[in-house]
C-alpha atoms as a PDB file:
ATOM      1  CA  UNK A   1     -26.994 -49.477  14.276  1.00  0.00           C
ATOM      2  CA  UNK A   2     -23.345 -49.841  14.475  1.00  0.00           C
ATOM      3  CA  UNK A   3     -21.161 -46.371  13.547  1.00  0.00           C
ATOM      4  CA  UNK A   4     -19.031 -45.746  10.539  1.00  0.00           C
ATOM      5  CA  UNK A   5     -16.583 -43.119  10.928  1.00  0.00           C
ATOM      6  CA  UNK A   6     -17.677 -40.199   8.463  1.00  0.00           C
ATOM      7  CA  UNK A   7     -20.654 -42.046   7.001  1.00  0.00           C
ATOM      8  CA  UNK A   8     -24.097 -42.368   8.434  1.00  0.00           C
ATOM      9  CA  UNK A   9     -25.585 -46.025   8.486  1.00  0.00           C
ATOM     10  CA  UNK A  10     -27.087 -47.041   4.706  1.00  0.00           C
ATOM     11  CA  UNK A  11     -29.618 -49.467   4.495  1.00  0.00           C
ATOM     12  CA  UNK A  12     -30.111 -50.828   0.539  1.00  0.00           C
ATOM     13  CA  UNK A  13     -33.404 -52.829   0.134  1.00  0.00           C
ATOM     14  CA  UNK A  14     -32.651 -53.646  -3.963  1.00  0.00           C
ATOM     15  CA  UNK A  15     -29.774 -55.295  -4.672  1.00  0.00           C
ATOM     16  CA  UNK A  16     -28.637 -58.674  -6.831  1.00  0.00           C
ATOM     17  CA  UNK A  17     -25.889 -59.946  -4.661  1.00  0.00           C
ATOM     18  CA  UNK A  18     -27.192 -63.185  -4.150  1.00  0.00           C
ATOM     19  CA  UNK A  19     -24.756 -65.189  -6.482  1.00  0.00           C
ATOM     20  CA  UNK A  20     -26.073 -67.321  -9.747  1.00  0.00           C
ATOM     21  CA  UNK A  21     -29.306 -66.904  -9.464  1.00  0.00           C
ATOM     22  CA  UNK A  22     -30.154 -64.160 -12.202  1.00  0.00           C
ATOM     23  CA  UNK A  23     -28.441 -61.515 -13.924  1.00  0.00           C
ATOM     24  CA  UNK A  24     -26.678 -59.861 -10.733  1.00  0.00           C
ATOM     25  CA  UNK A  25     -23.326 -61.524  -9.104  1.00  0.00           C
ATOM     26  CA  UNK A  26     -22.710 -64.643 -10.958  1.00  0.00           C
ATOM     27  CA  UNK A  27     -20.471 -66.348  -8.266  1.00  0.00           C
ATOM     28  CA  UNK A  28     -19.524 -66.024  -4.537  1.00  0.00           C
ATOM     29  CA  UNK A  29     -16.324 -64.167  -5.457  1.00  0.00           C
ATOM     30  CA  UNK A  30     -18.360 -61.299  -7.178  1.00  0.00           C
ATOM     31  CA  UNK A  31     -20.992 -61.538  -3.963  1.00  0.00           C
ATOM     32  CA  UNK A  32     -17.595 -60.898  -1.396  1.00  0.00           C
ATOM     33  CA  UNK A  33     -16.096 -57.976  -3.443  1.00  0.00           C
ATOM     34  CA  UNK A  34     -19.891 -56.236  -3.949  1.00  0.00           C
ATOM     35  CA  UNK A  35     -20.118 -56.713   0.019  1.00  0.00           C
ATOM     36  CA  UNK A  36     -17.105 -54.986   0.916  1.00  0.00           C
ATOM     37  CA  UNK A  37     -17.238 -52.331  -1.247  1.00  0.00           C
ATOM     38  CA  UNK A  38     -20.837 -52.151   0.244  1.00  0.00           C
ATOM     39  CA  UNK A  39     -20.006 -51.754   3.413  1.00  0.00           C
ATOM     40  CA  UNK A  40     -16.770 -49.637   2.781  1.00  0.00           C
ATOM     41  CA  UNK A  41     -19.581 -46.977   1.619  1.00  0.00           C
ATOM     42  CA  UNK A  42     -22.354 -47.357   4.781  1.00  0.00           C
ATOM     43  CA  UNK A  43     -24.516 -49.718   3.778  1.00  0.00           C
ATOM     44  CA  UNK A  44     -25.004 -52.029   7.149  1.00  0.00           C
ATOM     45  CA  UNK A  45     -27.814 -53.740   5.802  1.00  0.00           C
ATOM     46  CA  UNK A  46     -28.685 -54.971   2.564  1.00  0.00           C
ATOM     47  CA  UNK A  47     -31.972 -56.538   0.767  1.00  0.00           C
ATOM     48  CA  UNK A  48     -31.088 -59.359  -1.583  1.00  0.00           C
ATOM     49  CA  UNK A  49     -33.835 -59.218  -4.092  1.00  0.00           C
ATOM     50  CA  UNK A  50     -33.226 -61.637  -7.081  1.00  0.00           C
ATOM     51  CA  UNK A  51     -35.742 -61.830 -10.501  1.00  0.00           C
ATOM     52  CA  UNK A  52     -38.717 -63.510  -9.331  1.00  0.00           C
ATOM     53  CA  UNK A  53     -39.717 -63.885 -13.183  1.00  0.00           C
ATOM     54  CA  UNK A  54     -41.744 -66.493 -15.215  1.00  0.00           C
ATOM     55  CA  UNK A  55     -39.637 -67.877 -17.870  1.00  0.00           C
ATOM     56  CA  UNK A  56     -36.601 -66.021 -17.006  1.00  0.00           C
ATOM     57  CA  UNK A  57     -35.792 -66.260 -13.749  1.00  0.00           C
ATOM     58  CA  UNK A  58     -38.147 -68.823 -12.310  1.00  0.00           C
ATOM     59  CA  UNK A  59     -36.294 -68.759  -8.365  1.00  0.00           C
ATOM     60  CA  UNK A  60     -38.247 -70.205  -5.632  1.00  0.00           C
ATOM     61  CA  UNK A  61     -38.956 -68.666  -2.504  1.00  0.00           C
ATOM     62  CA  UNK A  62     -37.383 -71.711  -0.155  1.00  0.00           C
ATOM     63  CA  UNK A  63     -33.971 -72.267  -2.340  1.00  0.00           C
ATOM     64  CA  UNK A  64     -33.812 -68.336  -1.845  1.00  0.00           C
ATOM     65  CA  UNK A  65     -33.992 -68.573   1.717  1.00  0.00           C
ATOM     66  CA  UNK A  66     -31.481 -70.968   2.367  1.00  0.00           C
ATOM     67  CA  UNK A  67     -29.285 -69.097  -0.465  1.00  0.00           C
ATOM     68  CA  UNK A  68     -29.353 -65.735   1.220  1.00  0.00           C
ATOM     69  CA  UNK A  69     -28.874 -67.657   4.684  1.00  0.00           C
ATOM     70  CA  UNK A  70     -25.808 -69.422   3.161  1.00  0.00           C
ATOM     71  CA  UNK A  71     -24.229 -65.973   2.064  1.00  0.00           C
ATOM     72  CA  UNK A  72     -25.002 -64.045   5.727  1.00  0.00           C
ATOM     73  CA  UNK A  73     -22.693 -66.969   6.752  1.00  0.00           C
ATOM     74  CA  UNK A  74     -19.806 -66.922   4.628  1.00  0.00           C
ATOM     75  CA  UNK A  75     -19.672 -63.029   5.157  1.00  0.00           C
ATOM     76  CA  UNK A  76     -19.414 -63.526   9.057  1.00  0.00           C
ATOM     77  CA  UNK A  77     -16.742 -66.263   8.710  1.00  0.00           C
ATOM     78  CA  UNK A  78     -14.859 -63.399   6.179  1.00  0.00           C
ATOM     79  CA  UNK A  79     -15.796 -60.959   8.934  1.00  0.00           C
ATOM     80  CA  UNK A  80     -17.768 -58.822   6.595  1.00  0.00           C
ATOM     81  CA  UNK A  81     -20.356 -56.453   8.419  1.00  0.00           C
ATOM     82  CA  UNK A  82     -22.922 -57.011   6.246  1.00  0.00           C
ATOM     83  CA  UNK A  83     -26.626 -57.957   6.790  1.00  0.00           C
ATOM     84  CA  UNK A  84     -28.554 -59.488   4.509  1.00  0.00           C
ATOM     85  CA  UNK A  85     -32.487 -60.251   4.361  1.00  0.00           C
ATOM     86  CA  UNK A  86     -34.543 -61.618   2.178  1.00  0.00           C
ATOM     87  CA  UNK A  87     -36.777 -60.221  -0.691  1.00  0.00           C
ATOM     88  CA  UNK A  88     -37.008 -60.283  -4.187  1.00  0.00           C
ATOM     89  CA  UNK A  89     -37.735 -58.387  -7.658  1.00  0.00           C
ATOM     90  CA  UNK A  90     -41.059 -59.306  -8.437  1.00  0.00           C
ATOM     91  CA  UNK A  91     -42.436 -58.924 -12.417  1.00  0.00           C
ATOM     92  CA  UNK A  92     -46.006 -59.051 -13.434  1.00  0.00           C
ATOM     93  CA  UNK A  93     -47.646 -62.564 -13.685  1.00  0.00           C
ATOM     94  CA  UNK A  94     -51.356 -62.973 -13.771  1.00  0.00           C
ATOM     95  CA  UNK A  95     -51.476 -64.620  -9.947  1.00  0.00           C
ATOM     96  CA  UNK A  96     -49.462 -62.049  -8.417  1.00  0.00           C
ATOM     97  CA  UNK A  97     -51.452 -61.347  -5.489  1.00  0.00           C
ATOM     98  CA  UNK A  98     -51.797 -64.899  -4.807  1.00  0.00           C
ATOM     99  CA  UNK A  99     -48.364 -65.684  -4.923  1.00  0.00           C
ATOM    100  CA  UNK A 100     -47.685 -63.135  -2.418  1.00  0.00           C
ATOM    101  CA  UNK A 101     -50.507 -64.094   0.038  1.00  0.00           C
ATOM    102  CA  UNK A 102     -48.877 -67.708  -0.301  1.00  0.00           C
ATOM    103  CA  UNK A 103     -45.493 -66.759   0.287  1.00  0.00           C
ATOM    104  CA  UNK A 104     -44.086 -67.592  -3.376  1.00  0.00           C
ATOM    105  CA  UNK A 105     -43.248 -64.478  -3.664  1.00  0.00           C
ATOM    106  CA  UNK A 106     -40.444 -63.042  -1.214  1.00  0.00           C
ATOM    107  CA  UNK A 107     -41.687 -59.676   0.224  1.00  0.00           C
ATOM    108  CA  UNK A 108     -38.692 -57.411   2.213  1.00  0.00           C
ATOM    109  CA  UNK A 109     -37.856 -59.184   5.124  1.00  0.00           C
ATOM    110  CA  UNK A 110     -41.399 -60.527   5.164  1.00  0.00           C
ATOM    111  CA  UNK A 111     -43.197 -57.186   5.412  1.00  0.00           C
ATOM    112  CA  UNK A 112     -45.780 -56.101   3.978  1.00  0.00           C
ATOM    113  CA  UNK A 113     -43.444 -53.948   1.176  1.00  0.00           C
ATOM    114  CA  UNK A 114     -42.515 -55.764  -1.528  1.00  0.00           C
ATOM    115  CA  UNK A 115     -40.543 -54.369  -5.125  1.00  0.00           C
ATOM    116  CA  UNK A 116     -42.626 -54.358  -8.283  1.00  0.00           C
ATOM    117  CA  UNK A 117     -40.402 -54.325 -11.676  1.00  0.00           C
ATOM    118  CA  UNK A 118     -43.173 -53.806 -14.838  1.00  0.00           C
ATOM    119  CA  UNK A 119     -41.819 -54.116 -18.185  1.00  0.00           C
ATOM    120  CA  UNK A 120     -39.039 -51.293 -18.828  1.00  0.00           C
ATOM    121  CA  UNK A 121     -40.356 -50.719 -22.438  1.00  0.00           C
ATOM    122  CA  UNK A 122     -43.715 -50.667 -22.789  1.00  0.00           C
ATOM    123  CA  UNK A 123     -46.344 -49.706 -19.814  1.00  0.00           C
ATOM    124  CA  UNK A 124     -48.502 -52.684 -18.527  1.00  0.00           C
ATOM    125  CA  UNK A 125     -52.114 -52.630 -19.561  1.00  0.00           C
ATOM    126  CA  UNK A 126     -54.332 -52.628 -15.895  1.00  0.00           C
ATOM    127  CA  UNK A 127     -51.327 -51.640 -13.851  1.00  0.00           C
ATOM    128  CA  UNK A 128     -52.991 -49.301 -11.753  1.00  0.00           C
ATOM    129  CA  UNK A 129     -55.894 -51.976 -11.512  1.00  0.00           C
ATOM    130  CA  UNK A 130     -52.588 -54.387 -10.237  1.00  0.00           C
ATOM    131  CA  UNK A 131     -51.210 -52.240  -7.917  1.00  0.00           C
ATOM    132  CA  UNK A 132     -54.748 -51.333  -6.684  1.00  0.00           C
ATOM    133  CA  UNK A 133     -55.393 -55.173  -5.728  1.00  0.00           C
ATOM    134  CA  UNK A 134     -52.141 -55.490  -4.248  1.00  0.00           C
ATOM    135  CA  UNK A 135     -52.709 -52.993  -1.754  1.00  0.00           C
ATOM    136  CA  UNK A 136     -56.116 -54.090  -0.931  1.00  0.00           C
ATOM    137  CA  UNK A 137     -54.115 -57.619  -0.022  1.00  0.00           C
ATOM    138  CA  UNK A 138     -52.376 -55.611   2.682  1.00  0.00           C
ATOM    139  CA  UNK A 139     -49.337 -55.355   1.271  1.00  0.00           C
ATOM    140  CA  UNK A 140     -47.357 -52.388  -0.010  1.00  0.00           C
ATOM    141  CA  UNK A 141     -46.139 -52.547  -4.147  1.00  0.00           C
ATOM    142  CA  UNK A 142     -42.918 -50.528  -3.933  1.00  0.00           C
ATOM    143  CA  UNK A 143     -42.050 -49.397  -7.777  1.00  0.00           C
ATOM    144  CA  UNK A 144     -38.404 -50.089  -8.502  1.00  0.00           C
ATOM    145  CA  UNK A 145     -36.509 -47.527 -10.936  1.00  0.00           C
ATOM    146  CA  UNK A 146     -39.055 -45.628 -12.678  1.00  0.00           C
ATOM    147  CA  UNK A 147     -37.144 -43.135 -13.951  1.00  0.00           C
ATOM    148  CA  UNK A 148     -35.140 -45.692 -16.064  1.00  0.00           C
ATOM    149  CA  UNK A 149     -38.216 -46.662 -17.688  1.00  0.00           C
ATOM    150  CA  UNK A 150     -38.657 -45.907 -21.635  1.00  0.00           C
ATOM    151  CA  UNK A 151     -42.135 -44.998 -21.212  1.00  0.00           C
ATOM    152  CA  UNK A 152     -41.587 -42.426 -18.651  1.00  0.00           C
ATOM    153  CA  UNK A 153     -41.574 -39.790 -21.087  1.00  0.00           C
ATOM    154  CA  UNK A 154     -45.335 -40.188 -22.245  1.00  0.00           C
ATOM    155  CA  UNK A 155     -46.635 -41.220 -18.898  1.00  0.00           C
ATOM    156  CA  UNK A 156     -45.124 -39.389 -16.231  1.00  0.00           C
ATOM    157  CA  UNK A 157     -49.076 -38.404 -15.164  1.00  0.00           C
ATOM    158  CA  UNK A 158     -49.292 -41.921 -14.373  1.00  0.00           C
ATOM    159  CA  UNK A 159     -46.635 -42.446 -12.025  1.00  0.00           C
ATOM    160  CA  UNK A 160     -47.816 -39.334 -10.382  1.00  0.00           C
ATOM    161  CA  UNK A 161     -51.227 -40.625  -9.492  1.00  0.00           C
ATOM    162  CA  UNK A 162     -49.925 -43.926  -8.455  1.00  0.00           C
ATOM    163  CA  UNK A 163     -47.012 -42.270  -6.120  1.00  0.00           C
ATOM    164  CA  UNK A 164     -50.857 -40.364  -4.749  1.00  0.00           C
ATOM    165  CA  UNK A 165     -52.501 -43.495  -4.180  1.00  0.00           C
ATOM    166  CA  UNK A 166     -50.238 -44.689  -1.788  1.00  0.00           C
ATOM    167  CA  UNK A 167     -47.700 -46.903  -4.647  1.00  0.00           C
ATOM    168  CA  UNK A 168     -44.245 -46.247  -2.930  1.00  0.00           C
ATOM    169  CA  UNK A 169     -41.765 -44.716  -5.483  1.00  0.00           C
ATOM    170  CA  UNK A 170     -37.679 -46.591  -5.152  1.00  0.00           C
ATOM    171  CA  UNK A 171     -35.511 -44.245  -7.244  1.00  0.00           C
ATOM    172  CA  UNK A 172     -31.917 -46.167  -8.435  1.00  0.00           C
ATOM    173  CA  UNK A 173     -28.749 -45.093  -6.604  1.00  0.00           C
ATOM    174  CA  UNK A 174     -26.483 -44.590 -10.075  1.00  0.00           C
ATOM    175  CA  UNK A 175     -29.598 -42.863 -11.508  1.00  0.00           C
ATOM    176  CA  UNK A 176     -29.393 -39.645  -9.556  1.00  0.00           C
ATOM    177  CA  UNK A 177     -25.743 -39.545  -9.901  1.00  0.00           C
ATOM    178  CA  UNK A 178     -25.663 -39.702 -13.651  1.00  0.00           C
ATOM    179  CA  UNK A 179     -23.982 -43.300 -13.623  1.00  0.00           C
ATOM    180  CA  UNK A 180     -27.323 -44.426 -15.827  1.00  0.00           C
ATOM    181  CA  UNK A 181     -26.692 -41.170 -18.278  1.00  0.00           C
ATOM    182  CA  UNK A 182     -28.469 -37.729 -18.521  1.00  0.00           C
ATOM    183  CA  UNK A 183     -32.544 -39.046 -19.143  1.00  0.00           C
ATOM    184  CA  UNK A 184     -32.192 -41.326 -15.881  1.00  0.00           C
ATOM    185  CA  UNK A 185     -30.771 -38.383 -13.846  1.00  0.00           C
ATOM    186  CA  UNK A 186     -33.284 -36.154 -15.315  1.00  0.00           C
ATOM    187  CA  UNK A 187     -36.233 -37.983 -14.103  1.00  0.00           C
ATOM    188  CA  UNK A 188     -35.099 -39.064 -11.116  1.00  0.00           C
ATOM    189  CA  UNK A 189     -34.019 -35.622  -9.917  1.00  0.00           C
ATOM    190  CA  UNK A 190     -37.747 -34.365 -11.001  1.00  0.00           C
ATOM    191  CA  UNK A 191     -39.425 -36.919  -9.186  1.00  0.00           C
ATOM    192  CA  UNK A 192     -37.350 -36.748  -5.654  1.00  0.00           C
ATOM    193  CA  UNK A 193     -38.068 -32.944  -6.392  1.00  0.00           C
ATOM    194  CA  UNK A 194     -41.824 -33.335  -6.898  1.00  0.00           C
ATOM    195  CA  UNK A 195     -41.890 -35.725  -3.489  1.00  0.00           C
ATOM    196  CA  UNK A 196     -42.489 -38.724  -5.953  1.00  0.00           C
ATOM    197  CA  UNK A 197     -39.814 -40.527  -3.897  1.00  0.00           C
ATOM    198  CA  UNK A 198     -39.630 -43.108  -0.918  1.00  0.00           C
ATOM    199  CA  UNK A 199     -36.452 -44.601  -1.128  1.00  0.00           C
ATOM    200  CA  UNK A 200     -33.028 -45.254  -2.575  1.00  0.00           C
ATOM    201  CA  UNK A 201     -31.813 -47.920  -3.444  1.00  0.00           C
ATOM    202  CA  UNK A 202     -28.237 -49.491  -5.350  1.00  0.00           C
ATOM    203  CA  UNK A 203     -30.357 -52.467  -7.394  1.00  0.00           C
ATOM    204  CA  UNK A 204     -26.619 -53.091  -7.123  1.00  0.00           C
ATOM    205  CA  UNK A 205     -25.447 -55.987  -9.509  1.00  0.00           C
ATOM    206  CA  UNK A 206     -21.315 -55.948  -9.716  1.00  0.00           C
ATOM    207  CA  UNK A 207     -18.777 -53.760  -8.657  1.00  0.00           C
ATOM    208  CA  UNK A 208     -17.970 -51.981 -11.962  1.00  0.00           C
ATOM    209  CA  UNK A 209     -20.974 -50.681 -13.909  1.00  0.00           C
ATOM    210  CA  UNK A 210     -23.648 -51.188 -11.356  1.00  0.00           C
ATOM    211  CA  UNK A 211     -21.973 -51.261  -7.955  1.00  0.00           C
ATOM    212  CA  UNK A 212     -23.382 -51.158  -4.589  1.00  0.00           C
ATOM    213  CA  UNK A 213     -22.961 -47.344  -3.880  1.00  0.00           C
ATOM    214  CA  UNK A 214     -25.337 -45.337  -2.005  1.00  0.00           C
ATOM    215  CA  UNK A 215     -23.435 -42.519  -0.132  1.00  0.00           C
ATOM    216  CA  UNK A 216     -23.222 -40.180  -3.254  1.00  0.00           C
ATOM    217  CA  UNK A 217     -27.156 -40.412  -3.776  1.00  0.00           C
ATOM    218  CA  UNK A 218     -27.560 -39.492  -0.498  1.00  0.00           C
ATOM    219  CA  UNK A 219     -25.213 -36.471  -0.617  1.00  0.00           C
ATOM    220  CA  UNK A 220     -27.189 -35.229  -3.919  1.00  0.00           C
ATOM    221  CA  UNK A 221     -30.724 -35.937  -2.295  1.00  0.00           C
ATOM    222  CA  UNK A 222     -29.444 -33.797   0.529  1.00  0.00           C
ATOM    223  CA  UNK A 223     -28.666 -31.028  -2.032  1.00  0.00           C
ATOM    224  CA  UNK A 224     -32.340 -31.559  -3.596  1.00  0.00           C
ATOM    225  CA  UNK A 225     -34.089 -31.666  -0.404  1.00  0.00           C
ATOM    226  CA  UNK A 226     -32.226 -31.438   2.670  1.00  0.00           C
ATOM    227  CA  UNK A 227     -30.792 -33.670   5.755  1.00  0.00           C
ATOM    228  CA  UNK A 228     -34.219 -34.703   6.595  1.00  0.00           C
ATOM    229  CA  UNK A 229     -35.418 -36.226   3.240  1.00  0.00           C
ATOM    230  CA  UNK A 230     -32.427 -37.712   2.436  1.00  0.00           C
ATOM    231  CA  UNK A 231     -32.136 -39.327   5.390  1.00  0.00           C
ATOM    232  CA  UNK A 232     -35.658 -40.523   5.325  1.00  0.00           C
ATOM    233  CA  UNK A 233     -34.814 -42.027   1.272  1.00  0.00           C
ATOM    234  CA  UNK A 234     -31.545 -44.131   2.926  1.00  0.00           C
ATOM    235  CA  UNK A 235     -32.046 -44.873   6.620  1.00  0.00           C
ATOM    236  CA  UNK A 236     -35.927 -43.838   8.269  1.00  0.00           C
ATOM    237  CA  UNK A 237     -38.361 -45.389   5.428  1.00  0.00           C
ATOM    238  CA  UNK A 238     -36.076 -48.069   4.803  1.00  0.00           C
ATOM    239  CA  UNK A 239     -35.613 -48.885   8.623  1.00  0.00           C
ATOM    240  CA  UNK A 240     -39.288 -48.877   8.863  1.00  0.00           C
ATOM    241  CA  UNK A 241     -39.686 -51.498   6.040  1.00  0.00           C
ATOM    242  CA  UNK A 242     -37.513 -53.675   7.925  1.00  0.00           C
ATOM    243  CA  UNK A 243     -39.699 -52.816  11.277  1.00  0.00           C
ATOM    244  CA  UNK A 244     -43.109 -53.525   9.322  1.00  0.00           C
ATOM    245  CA  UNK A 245     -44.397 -50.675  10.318  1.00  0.00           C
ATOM    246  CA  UNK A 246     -47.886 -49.623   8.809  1.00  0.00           C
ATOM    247  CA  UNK A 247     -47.637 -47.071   6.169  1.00  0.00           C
ATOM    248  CA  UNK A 248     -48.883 -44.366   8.307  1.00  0.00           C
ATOM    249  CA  UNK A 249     -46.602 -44.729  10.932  1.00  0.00           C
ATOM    250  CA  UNK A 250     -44.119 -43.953   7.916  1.00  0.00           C
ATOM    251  CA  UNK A 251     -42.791 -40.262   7.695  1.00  0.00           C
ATOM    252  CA  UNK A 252     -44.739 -39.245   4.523  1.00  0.00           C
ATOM    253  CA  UNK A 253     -43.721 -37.700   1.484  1.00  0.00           C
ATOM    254  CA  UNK A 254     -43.219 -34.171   0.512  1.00  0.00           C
ATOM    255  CA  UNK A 255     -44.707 -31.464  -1.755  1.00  0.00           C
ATOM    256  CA  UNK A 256     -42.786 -29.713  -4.164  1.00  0.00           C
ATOM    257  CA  UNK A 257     -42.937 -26.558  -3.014  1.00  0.00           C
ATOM    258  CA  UNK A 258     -42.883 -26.164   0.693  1.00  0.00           C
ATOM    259  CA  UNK A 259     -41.553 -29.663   1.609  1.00  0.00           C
ATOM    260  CA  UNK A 260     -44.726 -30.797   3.668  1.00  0.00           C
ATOM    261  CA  UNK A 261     -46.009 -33.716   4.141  1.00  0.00           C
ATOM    262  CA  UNK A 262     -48.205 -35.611   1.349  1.00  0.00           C
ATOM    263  CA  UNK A 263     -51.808 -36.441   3.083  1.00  0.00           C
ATOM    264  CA  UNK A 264     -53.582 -37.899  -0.373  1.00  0.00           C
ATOM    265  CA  UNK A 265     -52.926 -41.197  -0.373  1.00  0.00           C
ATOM    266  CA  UNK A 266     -54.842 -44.210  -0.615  1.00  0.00           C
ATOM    267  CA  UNK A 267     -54.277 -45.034   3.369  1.00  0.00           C
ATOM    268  CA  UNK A 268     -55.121 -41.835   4.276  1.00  0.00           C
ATOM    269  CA  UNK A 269     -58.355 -41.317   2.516  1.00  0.00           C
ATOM    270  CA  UNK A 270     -59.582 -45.561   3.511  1.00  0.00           C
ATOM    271  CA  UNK A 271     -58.410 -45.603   6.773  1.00  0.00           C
ATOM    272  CA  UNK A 272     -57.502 -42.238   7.917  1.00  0.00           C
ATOM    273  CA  UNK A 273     -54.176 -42.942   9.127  1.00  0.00           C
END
């Protein structure tokens, strides 16, 4: 990875750069300005991950492709040392697991990870049954911002047991720093504390309210729970995402008390990995 002087090398696997596709950058202008400020910050690589939802946001997985190939392109001929790869912000729809097995659905950099977004308001009926079956596909449902979720409060249990059976935890960027108010910051801080957390992430969408910053989460992780952790949130589990590495070639998670590493997972128990 190349060097930035003062910064360690950021790799952001949520963002909405991609321009006019959803509710993220809504031209190529926006797309340049989130880039640069992007890399003025760390981040060498970046994950474009659009809405992938019914309805809403119906994107395909092709027009993606040649979207996110057409923006790596016109940030090398503005010499901006960006990389981006593909992925995508997947919501609930009753043939989720066969959308991913038929490539419909864009995992990151087509690994086996791939970001899950349930409904922000109200907690999904089945969803461990969900995230159960996507597993058992082979691939690994990576929760995006839980702790901005309203239902947090009254479930917390549940994103506890899913975070044990092997459901990968991606805490938001602005939430840890307070930029998403006190409740976010609450939560996420308890959950990177409890060793709820795999990775950060910006789930950057402009350069004002929800910009693509990730150095200041990574200073307060380090605070929370040291060099190693936040390192492993930013640059290691990230980095192995983009590797495909199995999960249990993954530096694991970490208790809450003496910061070792998790062993009850849903890998570890099947496959003893």
């Amino acid at each position: 990875m190349r060097a930035i002087p003062g910064k360690i090398d950021l790799i952001d696997l949520h963002s909405h750069i991609l321009p006019g596709v959803d509710d993220g950058a809504p031209d190529f202008e926006v797309s340049l300005a989130m880039a640069r400020m992007a890399v003025a910050d760390g981040i060498e690589v970046m994950a474009c991950t659009p809405h992938f939802m019914p309805g809403l946001y119906d994107n395909q997985s092709e027009d993606i492709r040649q979207r996110i190939s057409m923006l790596n392109q016109r940030f090398y001929d503005e010499g901006i040392e960006l990389a981006l790869v593909v992925g995508c912000d997947a919501h609930i729809r009753p043939d989720f697991v066969d959308c991913l097995r038929q490539g419909q659905l864009l995992t990151l950099h087509d690994s086996r990870y791939v970001l899950f977004e349930p409904s922000h308001t109200v907690m999904p009926r089945r969803l461990d049954e969900l995230l159960f079956n996507v597993s058992m596909a082979g691939f690994v449902p990576i929760l995006t911002h839980p702790e901005r979720f309203k239902w947090i409060e009254n479930n917390y249990e549940v994103f506890v047991q899913l975070a044990k059976a092997g459901v990968w935890m991606q805490i938001t960027a602005g939430s840890l720093t307070g930029r998403f108010g006190k409740r976010s910051q609450y939560w996420a801080k308890r959950m990177l504390a409890e060793g709820l957390v795999s990775i950060l992430a910006t789930d950057a969408h402009n350069v004002k309210s929800r910009p693509p910053l990730l150095s200041e989460a990574f200073r307060v992780a380090e605070a929370e729970v040291g060099l190693d952790e936040a390192t492993h949130l930013v640059v290691t589990r990230p980095g192995c995402i983009l590797e495909n590495l199995p999960v249990e070639h993954v530096p694991p998670l970490l208790d809450s008390a003496g910061l070792e590493p998790k062993k009850d997972s849903l890998w570890h128990r099947l496959f003893g990995g």
